[in-house]
Protein backbone atom coordinates (compact mmCIF):
# COMPACT_ATOMS: atom_id res chain seq x y z
CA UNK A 1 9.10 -2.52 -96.18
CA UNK A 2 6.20 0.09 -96.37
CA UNK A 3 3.70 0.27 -94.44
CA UNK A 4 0.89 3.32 -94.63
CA UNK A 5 -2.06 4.35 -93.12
CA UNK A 6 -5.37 4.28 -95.64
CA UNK A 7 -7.97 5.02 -93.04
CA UNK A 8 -8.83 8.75 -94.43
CA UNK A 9 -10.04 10.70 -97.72
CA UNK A 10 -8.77 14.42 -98.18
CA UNK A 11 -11.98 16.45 -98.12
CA UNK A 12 -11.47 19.07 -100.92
CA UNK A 13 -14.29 21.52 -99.58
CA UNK A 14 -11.76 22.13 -96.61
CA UNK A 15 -8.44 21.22 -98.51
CA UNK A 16 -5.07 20.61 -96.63
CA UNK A 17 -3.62 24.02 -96.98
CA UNK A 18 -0.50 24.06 -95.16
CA UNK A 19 -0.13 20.04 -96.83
CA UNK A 20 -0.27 21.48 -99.81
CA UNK A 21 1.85 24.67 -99.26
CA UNK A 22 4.73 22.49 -97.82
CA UNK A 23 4.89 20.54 -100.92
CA UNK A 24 4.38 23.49 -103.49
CA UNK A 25 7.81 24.84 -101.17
CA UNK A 26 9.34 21.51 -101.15
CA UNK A 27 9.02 21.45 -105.30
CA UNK A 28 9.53 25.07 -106.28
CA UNK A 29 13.21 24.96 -104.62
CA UNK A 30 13.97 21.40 -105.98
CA UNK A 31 13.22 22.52 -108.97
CA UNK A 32 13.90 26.43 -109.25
CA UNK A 33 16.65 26.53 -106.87
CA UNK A 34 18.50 22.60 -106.89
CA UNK A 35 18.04 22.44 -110.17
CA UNK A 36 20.89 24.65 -111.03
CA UNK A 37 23.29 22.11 -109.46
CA UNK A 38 24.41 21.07 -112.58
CA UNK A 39 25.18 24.64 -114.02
CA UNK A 40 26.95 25.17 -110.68
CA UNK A 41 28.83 21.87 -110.33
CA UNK A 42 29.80 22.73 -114.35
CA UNK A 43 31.16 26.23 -113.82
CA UNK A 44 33.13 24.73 -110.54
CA UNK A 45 34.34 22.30 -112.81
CA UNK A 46 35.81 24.37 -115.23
CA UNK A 47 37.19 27.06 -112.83
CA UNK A 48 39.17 24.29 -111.72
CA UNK A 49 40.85 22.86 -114.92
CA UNK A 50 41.24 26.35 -116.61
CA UNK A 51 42.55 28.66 -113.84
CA UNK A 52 45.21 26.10 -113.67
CA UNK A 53 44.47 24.49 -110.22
CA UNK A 54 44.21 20.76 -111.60
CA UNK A 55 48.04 21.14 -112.84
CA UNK A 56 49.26 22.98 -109.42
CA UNK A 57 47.78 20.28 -107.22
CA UNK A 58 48.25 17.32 -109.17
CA UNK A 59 51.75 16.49 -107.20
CA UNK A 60 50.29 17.73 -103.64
CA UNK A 61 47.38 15.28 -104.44
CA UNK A 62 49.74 12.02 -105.67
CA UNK A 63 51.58 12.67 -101.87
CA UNK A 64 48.05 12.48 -100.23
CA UNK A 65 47.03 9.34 -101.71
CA UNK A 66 50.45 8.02 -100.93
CA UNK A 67 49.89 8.80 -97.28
CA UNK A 68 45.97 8.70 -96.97
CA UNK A 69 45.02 6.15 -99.68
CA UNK A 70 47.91 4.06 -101.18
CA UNK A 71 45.77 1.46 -102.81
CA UNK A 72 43.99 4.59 -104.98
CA UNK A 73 47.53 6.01 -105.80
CA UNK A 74 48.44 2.45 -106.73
CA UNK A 75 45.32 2.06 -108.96
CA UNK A 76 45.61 5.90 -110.50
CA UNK A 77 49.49 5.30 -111.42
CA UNK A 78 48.25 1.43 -113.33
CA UNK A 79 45.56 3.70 -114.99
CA UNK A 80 48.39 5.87 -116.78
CA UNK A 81 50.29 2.75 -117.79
CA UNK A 82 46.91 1.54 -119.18
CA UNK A 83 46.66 1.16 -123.21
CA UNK A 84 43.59 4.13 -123.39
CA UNK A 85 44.08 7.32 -125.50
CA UNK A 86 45.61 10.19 -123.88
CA UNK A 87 42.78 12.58 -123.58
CA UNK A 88 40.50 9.59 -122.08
CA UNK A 89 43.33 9.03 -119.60
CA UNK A 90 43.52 12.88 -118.59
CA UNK A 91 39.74 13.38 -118.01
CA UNK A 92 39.58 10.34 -115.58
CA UNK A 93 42.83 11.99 -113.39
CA UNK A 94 40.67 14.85 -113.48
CA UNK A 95 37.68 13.71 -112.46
CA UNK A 96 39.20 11.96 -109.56
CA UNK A 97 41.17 15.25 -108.78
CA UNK A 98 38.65 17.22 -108.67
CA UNK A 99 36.26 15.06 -106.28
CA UNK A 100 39.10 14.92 -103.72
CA UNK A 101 39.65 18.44 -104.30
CA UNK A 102 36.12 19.86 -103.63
CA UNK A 103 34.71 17.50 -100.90
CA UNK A 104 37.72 15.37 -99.52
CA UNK A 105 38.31 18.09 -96.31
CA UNK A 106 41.88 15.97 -95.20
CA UNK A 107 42.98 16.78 -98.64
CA UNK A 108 41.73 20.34 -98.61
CA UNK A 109 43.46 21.02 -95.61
CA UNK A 110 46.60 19.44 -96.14
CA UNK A 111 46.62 21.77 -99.60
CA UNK A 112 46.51 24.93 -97.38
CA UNK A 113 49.09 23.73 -95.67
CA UNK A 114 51.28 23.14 -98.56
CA UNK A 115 50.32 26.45 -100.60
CA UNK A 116 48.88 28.98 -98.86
CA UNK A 117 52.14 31.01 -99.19
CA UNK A 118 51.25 31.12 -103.17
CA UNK A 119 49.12 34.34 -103.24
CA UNK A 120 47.54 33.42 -106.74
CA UNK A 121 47.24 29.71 -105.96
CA UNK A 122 45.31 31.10 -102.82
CA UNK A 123 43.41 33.48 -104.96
CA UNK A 124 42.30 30.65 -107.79
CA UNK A 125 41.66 28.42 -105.09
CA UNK A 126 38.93 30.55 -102.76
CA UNK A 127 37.46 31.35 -105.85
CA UNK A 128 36.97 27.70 -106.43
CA UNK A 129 36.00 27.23 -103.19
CA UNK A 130 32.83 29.63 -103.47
CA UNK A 131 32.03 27.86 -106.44
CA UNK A 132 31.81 24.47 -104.81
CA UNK A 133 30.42 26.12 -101.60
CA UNK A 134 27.51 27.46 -103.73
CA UNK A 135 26.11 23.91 -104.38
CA UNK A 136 22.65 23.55 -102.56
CA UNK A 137 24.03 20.31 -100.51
CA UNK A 138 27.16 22.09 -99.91
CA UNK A 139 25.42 25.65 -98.94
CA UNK A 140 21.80 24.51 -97.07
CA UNK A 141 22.64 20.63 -96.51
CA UNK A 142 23.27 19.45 -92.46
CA UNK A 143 26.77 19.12 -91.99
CA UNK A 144 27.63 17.42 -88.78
CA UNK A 145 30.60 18.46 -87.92
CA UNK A 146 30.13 22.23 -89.06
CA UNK A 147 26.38 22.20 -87.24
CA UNK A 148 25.44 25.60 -88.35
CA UNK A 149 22.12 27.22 -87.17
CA UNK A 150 20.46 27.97 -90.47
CA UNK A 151 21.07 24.40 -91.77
CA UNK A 152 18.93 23.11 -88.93
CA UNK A 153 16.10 24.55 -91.24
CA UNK A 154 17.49 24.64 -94.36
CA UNK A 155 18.24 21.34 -94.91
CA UNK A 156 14.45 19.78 -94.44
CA UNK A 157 13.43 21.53 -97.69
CA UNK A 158 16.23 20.04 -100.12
CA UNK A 159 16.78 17.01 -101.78
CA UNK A 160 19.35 14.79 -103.26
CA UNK A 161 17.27 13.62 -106.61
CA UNK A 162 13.66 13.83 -108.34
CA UNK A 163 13.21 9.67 -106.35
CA UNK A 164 14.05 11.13 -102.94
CA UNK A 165 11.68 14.09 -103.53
CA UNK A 166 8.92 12.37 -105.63
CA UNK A 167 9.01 9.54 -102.24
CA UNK A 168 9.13 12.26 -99.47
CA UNK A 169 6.23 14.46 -101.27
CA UNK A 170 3.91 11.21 -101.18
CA UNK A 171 4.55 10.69 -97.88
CA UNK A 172 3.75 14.06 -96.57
CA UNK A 173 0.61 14.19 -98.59
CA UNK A 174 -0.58 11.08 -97.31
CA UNK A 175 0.14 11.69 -93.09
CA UNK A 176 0.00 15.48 -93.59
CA UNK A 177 -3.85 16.14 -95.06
CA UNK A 178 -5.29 13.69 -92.32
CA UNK A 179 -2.98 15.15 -89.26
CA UNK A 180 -3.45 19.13 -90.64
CA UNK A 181 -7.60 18.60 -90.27
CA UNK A 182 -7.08 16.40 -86.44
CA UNK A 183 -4.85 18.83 -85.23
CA UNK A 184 -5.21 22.48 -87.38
CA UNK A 185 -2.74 24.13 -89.51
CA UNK A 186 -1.00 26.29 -86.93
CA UNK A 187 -0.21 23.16 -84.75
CA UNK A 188 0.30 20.82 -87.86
CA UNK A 189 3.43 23.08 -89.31
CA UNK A 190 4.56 23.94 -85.59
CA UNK A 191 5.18 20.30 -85.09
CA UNK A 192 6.48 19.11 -88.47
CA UNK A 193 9.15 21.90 -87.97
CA UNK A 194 9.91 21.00 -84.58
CA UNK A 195 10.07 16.99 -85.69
CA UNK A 196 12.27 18.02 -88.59
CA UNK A 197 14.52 20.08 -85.99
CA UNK A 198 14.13 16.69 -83.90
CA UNK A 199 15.08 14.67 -86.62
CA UNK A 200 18.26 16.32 -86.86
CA UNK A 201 18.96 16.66 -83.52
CA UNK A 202 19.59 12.65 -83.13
CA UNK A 203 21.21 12.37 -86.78
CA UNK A 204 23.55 14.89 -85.39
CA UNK A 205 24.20 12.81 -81.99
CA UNK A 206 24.94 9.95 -84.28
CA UNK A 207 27.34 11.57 -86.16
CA UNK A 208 28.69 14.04 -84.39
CA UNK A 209 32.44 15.13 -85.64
CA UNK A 210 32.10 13.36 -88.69
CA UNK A 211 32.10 15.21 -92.22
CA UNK A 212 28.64 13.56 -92.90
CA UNK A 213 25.87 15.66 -93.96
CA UNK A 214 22.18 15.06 -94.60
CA UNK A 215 19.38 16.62 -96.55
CA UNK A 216 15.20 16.07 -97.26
CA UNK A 217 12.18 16.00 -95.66
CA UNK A 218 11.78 12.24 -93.99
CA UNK A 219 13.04 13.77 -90.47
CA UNK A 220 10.13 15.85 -90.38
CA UNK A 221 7.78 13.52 -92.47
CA UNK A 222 9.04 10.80 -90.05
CA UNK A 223 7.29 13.26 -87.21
CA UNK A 224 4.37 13.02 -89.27
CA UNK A 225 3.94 9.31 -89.07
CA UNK A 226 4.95 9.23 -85.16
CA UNK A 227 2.36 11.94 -84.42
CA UNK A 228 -0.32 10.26 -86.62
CA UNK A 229 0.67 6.84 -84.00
CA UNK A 230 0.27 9.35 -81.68
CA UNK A 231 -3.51 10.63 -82.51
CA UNK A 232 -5.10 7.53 -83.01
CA UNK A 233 -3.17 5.43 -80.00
CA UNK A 234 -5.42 2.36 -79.54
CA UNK A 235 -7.72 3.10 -81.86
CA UNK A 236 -7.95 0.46 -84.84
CA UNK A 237 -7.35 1.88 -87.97
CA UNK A 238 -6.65 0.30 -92.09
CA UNK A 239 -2.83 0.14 -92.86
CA UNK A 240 -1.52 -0.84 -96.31
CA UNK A 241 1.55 -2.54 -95.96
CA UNK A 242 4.32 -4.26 -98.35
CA UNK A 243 6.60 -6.72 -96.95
CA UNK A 244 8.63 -8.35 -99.82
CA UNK A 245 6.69 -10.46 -101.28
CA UNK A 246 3.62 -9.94 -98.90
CA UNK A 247 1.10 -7.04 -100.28
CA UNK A 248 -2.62 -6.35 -98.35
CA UNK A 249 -4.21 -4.57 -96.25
CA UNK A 250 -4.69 -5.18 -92.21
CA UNK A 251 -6.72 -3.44 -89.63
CA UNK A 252 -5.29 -2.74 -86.25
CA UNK A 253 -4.36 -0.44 -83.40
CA UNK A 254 -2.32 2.38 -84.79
CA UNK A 255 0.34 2.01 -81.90
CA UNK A 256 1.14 -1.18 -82.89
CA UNK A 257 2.74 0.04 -86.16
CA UNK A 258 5.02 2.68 -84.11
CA UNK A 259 7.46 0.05 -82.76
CA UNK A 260 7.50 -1.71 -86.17
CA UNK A 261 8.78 1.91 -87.72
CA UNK A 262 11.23 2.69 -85.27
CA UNK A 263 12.43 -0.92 -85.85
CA UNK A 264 12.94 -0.66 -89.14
CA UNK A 265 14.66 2.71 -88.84
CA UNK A 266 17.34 1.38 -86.19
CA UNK A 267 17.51 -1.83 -88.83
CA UNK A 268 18.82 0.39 -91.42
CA UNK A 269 21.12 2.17 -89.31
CA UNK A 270 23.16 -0.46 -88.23
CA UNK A 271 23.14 -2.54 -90.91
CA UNK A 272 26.20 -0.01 -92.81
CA UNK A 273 26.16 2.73 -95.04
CA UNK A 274 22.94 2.94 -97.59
CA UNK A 275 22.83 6.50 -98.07
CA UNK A 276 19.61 6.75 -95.99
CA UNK A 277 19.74 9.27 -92.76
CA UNK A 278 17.91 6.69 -90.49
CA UNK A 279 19.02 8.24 -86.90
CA UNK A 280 17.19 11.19 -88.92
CA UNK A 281 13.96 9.82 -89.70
CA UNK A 282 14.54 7.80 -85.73
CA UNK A 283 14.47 11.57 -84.46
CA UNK A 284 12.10 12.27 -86.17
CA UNK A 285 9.11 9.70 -85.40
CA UNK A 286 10.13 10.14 -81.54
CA UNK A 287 9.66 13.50 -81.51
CA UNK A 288 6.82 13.67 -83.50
CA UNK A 289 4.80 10.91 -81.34
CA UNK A 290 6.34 12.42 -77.87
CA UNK A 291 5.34 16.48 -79.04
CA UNK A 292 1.34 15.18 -80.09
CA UNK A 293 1.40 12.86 -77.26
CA UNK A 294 2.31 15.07 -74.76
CA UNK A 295 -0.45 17.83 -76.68
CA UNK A 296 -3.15 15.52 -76.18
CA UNK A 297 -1.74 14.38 -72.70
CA UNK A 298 -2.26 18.35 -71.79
CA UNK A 299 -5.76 18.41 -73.18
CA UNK A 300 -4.90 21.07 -75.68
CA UNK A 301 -7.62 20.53 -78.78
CA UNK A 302 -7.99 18.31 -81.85
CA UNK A 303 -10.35 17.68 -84.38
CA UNK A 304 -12.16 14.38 -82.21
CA UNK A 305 -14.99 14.09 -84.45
CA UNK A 306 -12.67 13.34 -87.78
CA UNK A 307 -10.13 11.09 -85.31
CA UNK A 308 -13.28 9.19 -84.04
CA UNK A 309 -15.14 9.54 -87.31
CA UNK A 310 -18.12 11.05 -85.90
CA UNK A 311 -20.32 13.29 -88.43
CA UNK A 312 -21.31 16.34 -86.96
CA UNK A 313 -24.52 16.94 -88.86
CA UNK A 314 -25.91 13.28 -87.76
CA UNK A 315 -28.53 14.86 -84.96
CA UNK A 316 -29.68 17.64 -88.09
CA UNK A 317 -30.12 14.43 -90.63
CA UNK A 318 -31.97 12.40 -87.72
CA UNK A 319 -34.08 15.47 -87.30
CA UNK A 320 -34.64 16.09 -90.74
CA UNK A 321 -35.56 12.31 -90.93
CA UNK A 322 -38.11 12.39 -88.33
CA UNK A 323 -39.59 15.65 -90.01
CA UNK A 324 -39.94 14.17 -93.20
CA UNK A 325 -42.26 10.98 -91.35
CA UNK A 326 -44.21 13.34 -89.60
CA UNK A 327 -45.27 15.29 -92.78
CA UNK A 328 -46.14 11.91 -94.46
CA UNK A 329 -48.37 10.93 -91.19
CA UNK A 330 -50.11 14.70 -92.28
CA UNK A 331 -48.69 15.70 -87.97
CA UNK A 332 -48.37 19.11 -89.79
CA UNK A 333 -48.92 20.60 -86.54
CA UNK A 334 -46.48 18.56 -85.17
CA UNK A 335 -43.82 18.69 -88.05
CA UNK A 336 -44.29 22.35 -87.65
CA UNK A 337 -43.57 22.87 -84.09
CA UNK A 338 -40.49 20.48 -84.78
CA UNK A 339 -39.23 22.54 -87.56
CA UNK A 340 -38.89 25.51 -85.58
CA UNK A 341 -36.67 24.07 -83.23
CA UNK A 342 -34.90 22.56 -85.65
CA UNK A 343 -34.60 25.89 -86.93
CA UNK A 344 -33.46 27.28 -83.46
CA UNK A 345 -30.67 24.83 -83.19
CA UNK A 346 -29.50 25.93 -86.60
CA UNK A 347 -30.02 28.85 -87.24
CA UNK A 348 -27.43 29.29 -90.13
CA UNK A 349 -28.30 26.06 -92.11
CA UNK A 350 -30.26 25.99 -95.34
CA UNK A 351 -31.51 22.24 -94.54
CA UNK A 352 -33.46 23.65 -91.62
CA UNK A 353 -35.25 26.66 -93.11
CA UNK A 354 -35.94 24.58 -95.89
CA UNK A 355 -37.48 22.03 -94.00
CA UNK A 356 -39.55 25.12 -91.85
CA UNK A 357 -40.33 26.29 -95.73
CA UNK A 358 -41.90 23.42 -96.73
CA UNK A 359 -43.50 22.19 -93.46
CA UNK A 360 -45.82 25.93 -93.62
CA UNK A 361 -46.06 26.51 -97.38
CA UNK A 362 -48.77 23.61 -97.14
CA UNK A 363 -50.90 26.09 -95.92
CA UNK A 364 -49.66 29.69 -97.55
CA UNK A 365 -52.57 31.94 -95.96
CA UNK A 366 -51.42 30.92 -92.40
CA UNK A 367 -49.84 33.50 -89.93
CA UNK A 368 -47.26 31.17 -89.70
CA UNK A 369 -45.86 31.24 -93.23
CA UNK A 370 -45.91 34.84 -93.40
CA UNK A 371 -43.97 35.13 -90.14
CA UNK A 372 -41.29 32.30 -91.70
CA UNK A 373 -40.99 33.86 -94.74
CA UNK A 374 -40.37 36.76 -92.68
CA UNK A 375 -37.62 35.10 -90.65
CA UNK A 376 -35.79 33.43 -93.88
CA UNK A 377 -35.82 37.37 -95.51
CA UNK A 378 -34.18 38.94 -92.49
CA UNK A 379 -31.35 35.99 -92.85
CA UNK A 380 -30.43 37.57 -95.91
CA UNK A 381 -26.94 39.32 -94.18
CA UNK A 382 -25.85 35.58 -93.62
CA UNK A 383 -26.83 34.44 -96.96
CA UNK A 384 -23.22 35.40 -98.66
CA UNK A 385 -21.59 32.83 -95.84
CA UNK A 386 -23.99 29.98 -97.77
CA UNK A 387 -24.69 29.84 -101.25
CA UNK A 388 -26.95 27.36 -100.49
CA UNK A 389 -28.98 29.73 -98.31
CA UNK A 390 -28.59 32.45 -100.59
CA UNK A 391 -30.44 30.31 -103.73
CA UNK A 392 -33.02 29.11 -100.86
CA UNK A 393 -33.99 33.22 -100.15
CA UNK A 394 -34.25 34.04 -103.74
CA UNK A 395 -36.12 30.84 -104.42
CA UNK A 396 -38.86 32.10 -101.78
CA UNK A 397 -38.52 35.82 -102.93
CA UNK A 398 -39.71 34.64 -106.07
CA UNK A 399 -42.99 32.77 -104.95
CA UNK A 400 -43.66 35.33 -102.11
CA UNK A 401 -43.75 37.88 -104.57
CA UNK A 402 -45.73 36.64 -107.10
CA UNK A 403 -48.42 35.39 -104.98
CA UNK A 404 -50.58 38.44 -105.50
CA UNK A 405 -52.15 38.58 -102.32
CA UNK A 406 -51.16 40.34 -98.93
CA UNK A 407 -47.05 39.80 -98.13
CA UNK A 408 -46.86 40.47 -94.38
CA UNK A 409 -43.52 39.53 -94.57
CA UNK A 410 -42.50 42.32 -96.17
CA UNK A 411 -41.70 44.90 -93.71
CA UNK A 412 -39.45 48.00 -94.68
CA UNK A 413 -36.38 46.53 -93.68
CA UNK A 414 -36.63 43.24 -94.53
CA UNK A 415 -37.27 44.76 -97.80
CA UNK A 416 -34.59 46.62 -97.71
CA UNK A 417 -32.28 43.93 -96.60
CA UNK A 418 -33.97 41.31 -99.39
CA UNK A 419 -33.75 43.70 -102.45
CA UNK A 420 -29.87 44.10 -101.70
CA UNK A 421 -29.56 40.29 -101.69
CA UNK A 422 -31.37 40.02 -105.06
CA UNK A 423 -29.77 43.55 -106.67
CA UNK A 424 -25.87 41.39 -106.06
CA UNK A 425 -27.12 38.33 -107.39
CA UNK A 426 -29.45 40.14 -110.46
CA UNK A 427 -33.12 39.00 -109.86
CA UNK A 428 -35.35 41.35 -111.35
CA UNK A 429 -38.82 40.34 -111.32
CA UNK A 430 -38.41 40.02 -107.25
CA UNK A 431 -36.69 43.10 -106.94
CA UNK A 432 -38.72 45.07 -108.99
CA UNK A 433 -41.68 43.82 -107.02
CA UNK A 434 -39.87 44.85 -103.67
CA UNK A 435 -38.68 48.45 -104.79
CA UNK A 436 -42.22 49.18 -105.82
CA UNK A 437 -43.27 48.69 -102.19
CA UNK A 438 -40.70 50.78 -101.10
CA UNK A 439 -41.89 53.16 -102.71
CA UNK A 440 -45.19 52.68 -102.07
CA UNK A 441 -44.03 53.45 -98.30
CA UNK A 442 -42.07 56.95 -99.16
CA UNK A 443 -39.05 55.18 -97.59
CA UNK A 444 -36.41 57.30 -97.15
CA UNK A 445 -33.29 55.03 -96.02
CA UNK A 446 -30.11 55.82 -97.24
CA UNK A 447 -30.17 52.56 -99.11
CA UNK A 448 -32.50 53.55 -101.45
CA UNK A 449 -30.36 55.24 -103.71
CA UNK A 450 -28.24 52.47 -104.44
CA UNK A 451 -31.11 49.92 -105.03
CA UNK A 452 -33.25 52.55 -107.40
CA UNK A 453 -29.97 52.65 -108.91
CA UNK A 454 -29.79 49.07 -109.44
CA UNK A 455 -32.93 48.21 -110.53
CA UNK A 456 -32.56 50.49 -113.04
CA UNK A 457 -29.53 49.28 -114.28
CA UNK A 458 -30.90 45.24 -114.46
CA UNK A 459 -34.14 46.41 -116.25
CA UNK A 460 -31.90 47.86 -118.65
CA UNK A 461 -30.05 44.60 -119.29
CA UNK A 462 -33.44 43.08 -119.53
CA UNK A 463 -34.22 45.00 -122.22
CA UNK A 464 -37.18 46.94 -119.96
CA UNK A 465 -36.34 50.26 -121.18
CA UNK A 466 -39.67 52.13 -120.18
CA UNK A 467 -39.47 50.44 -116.36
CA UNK A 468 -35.89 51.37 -116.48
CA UNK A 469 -36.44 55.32 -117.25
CA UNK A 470 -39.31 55.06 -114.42
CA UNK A 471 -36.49 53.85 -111.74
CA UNK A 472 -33.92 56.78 -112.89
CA UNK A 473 -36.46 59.37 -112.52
CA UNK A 474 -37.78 58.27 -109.20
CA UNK A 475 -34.38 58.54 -108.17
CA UNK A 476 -33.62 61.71 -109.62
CA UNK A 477 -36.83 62.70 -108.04
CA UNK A 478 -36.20 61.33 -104.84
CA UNK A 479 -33.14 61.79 -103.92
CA UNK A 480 -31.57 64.23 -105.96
CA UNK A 481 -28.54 65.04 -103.44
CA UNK A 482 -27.40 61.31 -103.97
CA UNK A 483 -23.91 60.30 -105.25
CA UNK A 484 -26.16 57.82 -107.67
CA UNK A 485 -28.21 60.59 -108.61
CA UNK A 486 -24.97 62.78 -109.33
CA UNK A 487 -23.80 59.95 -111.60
CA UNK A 488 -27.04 59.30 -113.55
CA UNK A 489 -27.21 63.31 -114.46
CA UNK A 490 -23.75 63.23 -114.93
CA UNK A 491 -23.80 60.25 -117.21
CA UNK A 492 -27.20 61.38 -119.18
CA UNK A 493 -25.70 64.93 -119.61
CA UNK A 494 -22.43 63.45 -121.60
C-alpha cells in the first residue's frame, strides 16, 4: 500500500536546505561509511578460519545445536554424509559456523563458558569479536536488549541495503521539503530527531529483552508523515495512493489518511516477522503528529500562507493591476498618487518603483520625476539584496544621465551612493557622467578616492586611455595622501 501526499512543488529559489542536508548525510555514510561492510564482514571472516577458531569451536558448536537446535545438528550431520566434494562440504560447515558464531549470543555465551580458561582461544576470540563488533549494524544499529544511548541516534542514519535507503530518501524528500518551508528548518530537524528518538522509543517497548535490533530512517520519516497529518488537519489536500491493483489520485482531508497509516503499520506488525521495524515507524507517526500538533495547539508559528496556499504578493499584483488601468484611462494624476503608495507599502520591491518609474517618466520635466529618480538613487544600499532592483537603478542611471538637461536628482550623496553601485557592477558611461559632477562640486568625501580610482580603472578596460589618465591625475591631484593615490604612484613608478 502507498499512499503520498502530491499537494506541493519544492520552490528552488528557497530550496529545502536541511531536506537536502539530511539526505546528502543519510548517503555519504551509506555509502562512505556502510559500504565497507563487506571488507569488514571479509576480514572477520578470515580472522575466524585462519587464527584457528572455526576448528576449536567446531565440537562446542555440534553440543549447542544438540541442545538448542537438534533439527539443524540433524540436517548439518546428513550434509557430511551427502555425495558433494570435500571442500564444498567444508565451506558450508563454515559458513553456518561462523553465523552462529558472530551473531547467535546463546552460542557466544555458552563458548565463554566452555573456554575462557584457554588464554589464546580468549585472545583469537576478542580479536574476532572487534572484528564483528566493527560492522555498522553491529556498532551504530538499535539493539534492544543492549539499549545504548548513542544508538538512539546512530541508528536513524544507517541502512540495511541501497532498496531500504533509495525508499527512505524518497520519502523524506517528498514530506520533508513541504514540512521544512510550513514549519522552518530549526523546528523541521528538531522534530524529525525527536520522531526518530520516538520511533525508537515504542520499537524498543515492543521488543524489549529481545536480541532484535533495528536500523534506517522510516522512524523519523514516519514523524514526517504524522506531522504533515498534523499541519494540514481538516484541510483537503491531493494524495496519490496505490492499493494493489488500484492506482489514482483522491482529494481529501489530510487527517483522514493518519488512521489509514497507523493501520497499516500495526497490520504489519502483527502479521509475523517481515523484516520491517513497524512499532518503529508506529512511534514514529505518533510522535511526529502529537509534537506538531501540540506546536500548533500552543500557537508557536508556521508558514500559514504556504499551508493555506495564500500568495503573499497578491495585494502588490492587484495594485499593480489597477495601476496599469489607470494609466490606460490617461488618470496619470491618479496612477501617480497610487504609485507612491504603492511605493510606501514596498519600499524594497523593484515592481513598485518600476511602476512609480514609469507612471512619472511620461512627463520627464516634472518635479515629480526628478524627486523619484531621486528616491530610486538613494535605494542604491538595498540594491545588492535585489538584483532586480539593482538592474532597475542602473537602467534609470543611464537615461537620467544622458538626458542633457538639469538632473536635480543628483545631489552629492546620492551621487556618491549611485557611482558606487555602478563602479561594482562596471557602468561607465553613467559613472563617468556622475564623477564629473563630483567634481564639478570640489567634493571632498572620503569616497572619492576609491571611485576616481575606479573610473579610472573601467575607462582603461574600455580602451579610453586619455579619460583614463584625466581620472589618475585628478586623483593624484586631489587627494594625494590617499591609499589609492599611494598605489597609483607606486604602481606608475615600477
Amino acid at each position: 500500500m502507498l499512499i503520498v501526499p502530491i499537494e506541493n512543488r519544492p520552490d528552488w529559489k528557497n530550496p529545502p536546505v536541511a531536506t537536502l542536508l539530511l539526505i546528502l548525510i543519510n548517503v555519504l555514510i551509506f555509502f562512505a561509511y556502510q559500504g565497507k561492510d563487506p571488507q569488514r564482514l571479509e576480514q572477520s571472516y578470515r580472522w575466524y578460519v585462519e587464527s584457528g577458531l572455526f576448528e576449536r569451536e567446531q565440537q562446542p558448536f555440534r553440543q549447542y545445536l544438540s541442545r538448542a537446535t537438534p533439527q539443524v545438528r540433524k540436517s548439518l550431520d546428513a550434509a557430511d554424509d551427502e555425495d558433494m566434494p570435500q571442500r564444498e562440504r567444508l565451506a558450508r560447515r563454515r559458513d553456518m559456523q561462523f553465523e552462529h558464531a558472530a551473531y547467535d549470543r546463546p552460542f557466544i555465551q555458552a563458548l565463554h563458558q566452555e573456554l575462557d580458561s584457554d588464554p589464546e582461544w580468549r585472545t583469537d576470540r576478542s580479536r574476532f569479536e572487534q572484528l564483528v563488533n566493527s560492522l555498522s549494524y553491529r556498532a551504530y544499529a538499535f539493539n534492544a536488549r543492549e539499549a545504548r544511548w548513542d544508538t538512539w541516534i546512530t541508528n536513524m542514519f544507517l541502512h540495511g541495503d541501497f532498496m531500504h535507503l533509495l525508499g527512505n530518501m524518497v520519502f523524506l524528500f517528498l514530506f520533508g521539503f513541504a514540512l521544512e518551508i510550513a514549519i522552518g528548518r530549526g523546528v523541521f530537524l528538531l522534530l524529525y530527531l525527536c520522531s526518530g528518538f520516538g520511533g525508537t522509543l515504542l520499537y524498543w517497548m515492543s521488543e524489549f529483552g529481545t536480541d532484535h535490533s533495528a536500523l534506517g530512517a522510516s522512524g523519523a520519516i514516519s514523524g514526517l508523515m504524522g506531522m504533515y497529518i498534523a499541519l494540514y488537519g481538516l484541510r483537503k489536500i491531493n494524495f496519490f495512493y496505490h492499493v494493489i491493483f488500484f492506482t489514482g489520485q483522491l482529494r481529501a482531508p489530510a487527517l483522514i489518511v493518519f488512521p489509514v497509516w497507523v493501520g497499516y503499520e500495526l497490520l504489519g506488525s502483527s502479521s509475523g516477522n517481515d523484516g520491517v521495524a513497524h512499532w518503529a515507524h508506529t512511534g514514529g507517526l505518533l510522535f511526529g503528529f502529537v509534537l506538531l500538533a501540540l506546536w500548533m495547539r500552543l500557537g508557536l508559528d508556521y508558514n500559514r500562507n504556504f499551508v493555506e496556499k495564500i500568495d503573499p504578493d497578491t495585494p502588490l499584483k492587484s495594485a499593480l493591476s489597477r495601476l496599469q488601468e489607470l494609466v490606460v484611462m490617461m488618470k496619470l494624476d491618479e496612477a501617480r498618487r497610487a504609485a507612491v503608495q504603492l511605493v510606501k507599502a514596498h519600499p524594497h520591491d523593484a515592481r513598485a518603483w518600476r511602476a512609480l518609474y514609469n507612471v512619472v517618466k511620461i512627463s520627464p520635466a516634472s518635479r515629480e520625476y526628478h524627486e523619484t529618480v531621486h528616491a530610486l538613487f538613494k535605494q542604491a544600499g538595498h540594491a545588492a539584496r535585489d538584483p532586480v532592483l539593482q538592474d532597475l537603478i542602473v537602467e534609470v542611471a543611464h537615461a537620467y544621465t544622458a538626458t542633457g538637461g538639469a538632473t536635480p536628482a543628483l545631489t552629492e550623496s546620492v551621487s556618491l551612493l549611485l557611482a558606487q553601485r555602478l563602479g561594482r557592477v562596471e557602468h561607465i558611461k553613467p559613472l563617468a557622467v556622475l564623477t564629473e559632477r563630483l567634481l564639478e562640486r570640489q567634493c571632498r568625501h572620503q569616497m572619492m578616492p576609491r571611485i576616481l580610482q575606479a573610473v579610472a580603472n573601467l575607462s582603461a578596460k574600455a580602451q579610453l586611455a586619455a579619460q583614463a589618465q584625466r581620472y589618475r591625475e585628478q586623483l593624484l591631484e586631489r587627494f594625494p595622501d590617499s591609499d589609492e593615490a599611494r598605489q597609483l604612484a607606486a604602481h606608475t613608478a615600477a
